[in-house]
Protein backbone atom coordinates (compact mmCIF):
# COMPACT_ATOMS: atom_id res chain seq x y z
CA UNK A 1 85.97 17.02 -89.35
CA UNK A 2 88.64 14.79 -90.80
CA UNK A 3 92.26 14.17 -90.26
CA UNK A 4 95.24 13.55 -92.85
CA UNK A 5 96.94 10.90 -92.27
CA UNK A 6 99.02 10.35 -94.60
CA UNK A 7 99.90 10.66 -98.48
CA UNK A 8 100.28 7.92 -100.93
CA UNK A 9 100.53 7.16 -104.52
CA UNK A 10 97.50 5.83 -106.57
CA UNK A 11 97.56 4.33 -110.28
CA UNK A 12 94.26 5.66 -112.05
CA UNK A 13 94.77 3.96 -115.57
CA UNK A 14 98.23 4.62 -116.15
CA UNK A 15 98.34 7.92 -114.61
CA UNK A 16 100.21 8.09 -111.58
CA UNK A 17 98.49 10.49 -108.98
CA UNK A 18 98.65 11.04 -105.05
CA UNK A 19 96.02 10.21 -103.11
CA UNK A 20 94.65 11.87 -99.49
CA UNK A 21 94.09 9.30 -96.83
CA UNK A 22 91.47 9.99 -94.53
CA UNK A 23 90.67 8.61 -90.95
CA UNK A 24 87.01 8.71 -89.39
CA UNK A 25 87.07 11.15 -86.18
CA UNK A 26 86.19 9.67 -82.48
CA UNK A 27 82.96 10.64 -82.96
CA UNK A 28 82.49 8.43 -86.47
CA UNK A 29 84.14 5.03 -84.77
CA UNK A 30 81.70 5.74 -82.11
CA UNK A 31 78.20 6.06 -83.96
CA UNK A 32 78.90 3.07 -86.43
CA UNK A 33 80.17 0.98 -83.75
CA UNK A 34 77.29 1.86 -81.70
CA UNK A 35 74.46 1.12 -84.98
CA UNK A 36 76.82 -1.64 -85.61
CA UNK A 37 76.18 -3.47 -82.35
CA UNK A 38 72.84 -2.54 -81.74
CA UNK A 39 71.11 -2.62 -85.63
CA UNK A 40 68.54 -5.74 -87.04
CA UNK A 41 68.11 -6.79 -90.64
CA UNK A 42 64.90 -5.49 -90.95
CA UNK A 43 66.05 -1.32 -90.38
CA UNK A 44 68.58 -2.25 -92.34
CA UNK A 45 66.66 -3.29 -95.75
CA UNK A 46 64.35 -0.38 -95.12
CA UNK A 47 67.12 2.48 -95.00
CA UNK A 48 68.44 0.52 -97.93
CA UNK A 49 65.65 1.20 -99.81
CA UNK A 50 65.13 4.80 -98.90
CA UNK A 51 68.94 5.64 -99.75
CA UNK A 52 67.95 5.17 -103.63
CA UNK A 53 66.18 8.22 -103.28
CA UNK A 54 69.53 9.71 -102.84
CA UNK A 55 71.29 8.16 -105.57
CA UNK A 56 72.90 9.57 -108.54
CA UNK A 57 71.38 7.86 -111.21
CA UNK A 58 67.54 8.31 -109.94
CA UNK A 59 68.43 11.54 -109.91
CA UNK A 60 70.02 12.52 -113.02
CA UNK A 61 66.59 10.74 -114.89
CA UNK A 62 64.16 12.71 -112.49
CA UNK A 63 66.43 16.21 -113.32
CA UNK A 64 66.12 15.52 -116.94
CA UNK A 65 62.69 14.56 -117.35
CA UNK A 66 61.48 17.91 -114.82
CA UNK A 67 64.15 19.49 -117.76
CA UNK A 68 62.56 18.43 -120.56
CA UNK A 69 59.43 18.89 -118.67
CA UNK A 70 60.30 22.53 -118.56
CA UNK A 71 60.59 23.65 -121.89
CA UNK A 72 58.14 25.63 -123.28
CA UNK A 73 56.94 27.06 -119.93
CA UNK A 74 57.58 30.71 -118.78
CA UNK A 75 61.14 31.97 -118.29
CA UNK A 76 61.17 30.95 -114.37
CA UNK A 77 60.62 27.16 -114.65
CA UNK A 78 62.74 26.86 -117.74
CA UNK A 79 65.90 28.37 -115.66
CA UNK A 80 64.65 26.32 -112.46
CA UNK A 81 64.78 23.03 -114.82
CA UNK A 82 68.24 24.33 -115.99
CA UNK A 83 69.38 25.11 -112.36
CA UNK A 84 68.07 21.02 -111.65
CA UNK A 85 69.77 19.87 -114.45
CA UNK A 86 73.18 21.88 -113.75
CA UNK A 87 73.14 21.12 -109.99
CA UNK A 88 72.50 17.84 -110.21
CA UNK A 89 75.36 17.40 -113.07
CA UNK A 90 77.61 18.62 -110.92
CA UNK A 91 76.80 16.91 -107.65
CA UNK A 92 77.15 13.68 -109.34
CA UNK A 93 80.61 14.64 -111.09
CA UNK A 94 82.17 16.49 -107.96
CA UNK A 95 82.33 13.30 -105.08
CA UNK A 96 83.83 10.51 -108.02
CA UNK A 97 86.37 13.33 -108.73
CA UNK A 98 86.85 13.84 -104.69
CA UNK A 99 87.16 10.41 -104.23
CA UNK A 100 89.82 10.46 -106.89
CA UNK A 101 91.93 12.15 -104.34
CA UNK A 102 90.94 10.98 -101.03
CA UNK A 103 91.24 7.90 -99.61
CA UNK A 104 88.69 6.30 -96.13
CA UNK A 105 87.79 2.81 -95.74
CA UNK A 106 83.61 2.74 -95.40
CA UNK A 107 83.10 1.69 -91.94
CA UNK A 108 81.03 -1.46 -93.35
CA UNK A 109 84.48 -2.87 -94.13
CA UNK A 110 85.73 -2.66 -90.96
CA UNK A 111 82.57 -4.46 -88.97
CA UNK A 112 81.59 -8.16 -88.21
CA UNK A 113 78.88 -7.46 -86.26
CA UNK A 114 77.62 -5.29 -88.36
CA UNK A 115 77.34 -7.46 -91.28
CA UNK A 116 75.76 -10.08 -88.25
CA UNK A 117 73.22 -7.71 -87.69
CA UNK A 118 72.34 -6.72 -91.70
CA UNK A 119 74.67 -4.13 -92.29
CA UNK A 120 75.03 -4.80 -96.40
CA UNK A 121 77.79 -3.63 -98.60
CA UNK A 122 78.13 -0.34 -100.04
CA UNK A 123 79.96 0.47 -103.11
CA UNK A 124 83.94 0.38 -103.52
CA UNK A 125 86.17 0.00 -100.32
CA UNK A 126 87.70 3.28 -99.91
CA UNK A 127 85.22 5.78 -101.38
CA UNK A 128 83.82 6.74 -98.13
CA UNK A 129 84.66 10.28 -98.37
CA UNK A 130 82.41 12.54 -98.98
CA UNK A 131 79.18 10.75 -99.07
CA UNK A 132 77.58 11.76 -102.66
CA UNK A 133 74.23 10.65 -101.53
CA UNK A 134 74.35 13.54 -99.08
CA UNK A 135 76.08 15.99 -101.55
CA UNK A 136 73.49 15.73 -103.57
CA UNK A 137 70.85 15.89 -100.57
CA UNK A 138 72.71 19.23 -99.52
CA UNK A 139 71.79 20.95 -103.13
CA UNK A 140 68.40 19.68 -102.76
CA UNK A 141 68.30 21.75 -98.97
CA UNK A 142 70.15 24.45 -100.32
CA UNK A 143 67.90 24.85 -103.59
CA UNK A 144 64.65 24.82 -101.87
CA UNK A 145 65.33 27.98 -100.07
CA UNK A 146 62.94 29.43 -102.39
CA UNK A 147 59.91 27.39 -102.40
CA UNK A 148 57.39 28.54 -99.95
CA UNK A 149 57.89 27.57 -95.97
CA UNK A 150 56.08 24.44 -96.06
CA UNK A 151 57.45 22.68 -99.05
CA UNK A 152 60.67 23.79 -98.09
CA UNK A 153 60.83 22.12 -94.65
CA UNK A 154 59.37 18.83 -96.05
CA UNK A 155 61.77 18.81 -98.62
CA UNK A 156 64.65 19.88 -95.94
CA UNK A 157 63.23 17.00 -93.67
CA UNK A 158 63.40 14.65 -96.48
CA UNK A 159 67.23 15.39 -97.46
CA UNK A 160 68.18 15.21 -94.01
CA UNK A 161 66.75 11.75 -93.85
CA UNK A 162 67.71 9.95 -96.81
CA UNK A 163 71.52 11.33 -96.57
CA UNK A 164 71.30 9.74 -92.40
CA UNK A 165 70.48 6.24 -94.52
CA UNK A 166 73.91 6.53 -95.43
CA UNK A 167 74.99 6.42 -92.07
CA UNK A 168 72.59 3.93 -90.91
CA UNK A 169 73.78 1.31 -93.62
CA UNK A 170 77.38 2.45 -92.48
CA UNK A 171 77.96 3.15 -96.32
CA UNK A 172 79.75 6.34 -94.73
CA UNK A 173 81.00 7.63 -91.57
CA UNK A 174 78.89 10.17 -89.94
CA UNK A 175 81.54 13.06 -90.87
CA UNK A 176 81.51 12.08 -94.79
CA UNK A 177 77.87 12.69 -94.46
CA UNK A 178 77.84 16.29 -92.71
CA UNK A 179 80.95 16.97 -95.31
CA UNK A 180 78.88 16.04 -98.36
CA UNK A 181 75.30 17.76 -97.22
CA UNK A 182 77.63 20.92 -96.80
CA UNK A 183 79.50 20.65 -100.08
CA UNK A 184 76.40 20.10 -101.71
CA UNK A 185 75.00 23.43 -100.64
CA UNK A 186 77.77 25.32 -101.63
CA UNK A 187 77.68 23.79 -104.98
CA UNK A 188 74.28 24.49 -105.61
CA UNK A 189 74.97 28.30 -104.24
CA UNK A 190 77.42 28.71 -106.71
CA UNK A 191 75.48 27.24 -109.33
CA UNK A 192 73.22 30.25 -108.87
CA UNK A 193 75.45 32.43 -110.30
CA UNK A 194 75.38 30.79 -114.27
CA UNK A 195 71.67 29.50 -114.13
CA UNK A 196 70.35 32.80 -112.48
CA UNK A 197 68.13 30.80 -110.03
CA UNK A 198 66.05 31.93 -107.98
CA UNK A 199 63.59 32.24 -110.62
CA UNK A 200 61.40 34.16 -109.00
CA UNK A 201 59.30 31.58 -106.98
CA UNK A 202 57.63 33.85 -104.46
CA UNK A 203 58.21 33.61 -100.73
CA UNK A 204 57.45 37.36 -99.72
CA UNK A 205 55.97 35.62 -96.86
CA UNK A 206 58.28 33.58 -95.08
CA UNK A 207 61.63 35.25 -95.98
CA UNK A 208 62.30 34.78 -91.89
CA UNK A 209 61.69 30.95 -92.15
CA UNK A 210 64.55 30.53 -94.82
């Protein structure tokens, strides 16, 4: 999904470290050259908006308040709010430590056009990979594999959507995107194992839909 292409040393304070840089794939330069040349301000502001649904910080306050909100209540929703709380923690740590290590320009530093046609600026040159909005859109997926069938598709459809902002803004490469949804869902798998979620939502009837 990504290449290496090449090592090189990064300052981080005054801690010397070695840092991974990444180059989009074919398929990447293609899409954002493609929304690039063929995007208008007004899409633009709107998947702008609709990527803060995605961010970290919204996030972290709507985690702790269904937390807090928890407390009190039978033994399921009190380890659901602790799964939130947990998966979300660690969804926002995991991508700044990733991008600690790996290096990729975002493609909306390396468009005209782009910026031409609305394309804003998203957060610090190089942190393109993985996309953190999508990381946490991936535990989102991942964790509402136990809600019933129809809550869990509209809140699969809704992930899927908000972390594609990313791409639409070219705030990431396509690739970042797909690589943070995925490492999102593994996170939020492995979480499973210290919060004990599931919680015992039921879904005895649409096990085959999961």
């Amino acid at each position: 999904m990504f290449q290496i292409a090449r090592f090189s040393p990064r300052r981080l304070g005054h801690r010397p470290s070695v840092s991974v840089t990444v180059r989009p794939t074919k398929p990447d330069v293609i899409i954002a050259r493609s929304i690039a040349g063929n995007t208008a301000p007004a899409p633009e502001q709107v998947a702008r908006a609709l990527t803060w649904g995605a961010d970290e910080k919204v996030l972290l306050v709507l985690a702790a308040v269904g937390w807090l909100a928890s407390r009190g209540r039978e033994a399921p929703l009190r380890r659901a709010g602790n799964h939130a709380l947990l998966v979300t923690v660690g969804a926002t740590l995991l991508p700044h430590g990733l991008k600690l290590v790996f290096d990729q320009t975002r493609p909306d530093r390396r468009t005209v056009i782009g910026h031409v046609h609305g394309i804003p600026l998203s957060g610090k040159r190089k942190d393109a990979f993985p996309s953190g909005h999508a990381l946490h859109m991936g535990a989102l997926a991942s964790a509402a594999s136990e809600l019933p069938a129809g809550l869990r598709r509209a809140i699969r459809a809704i992930a899927v959507g908000l972390s594609l902002t990313r791409i639409v803004i070219l705030a990431h490469w396509a690739s970042d995107v797909v690589a943070g949804f995925a490492l999102g869902a593994v996170l939020e798998r492995g979480l499973r194992l210290w919060t004990g979620y599931p919680n015992g939502i039921s879904t005895e009837d649409d096990h085959a839909d999961s």
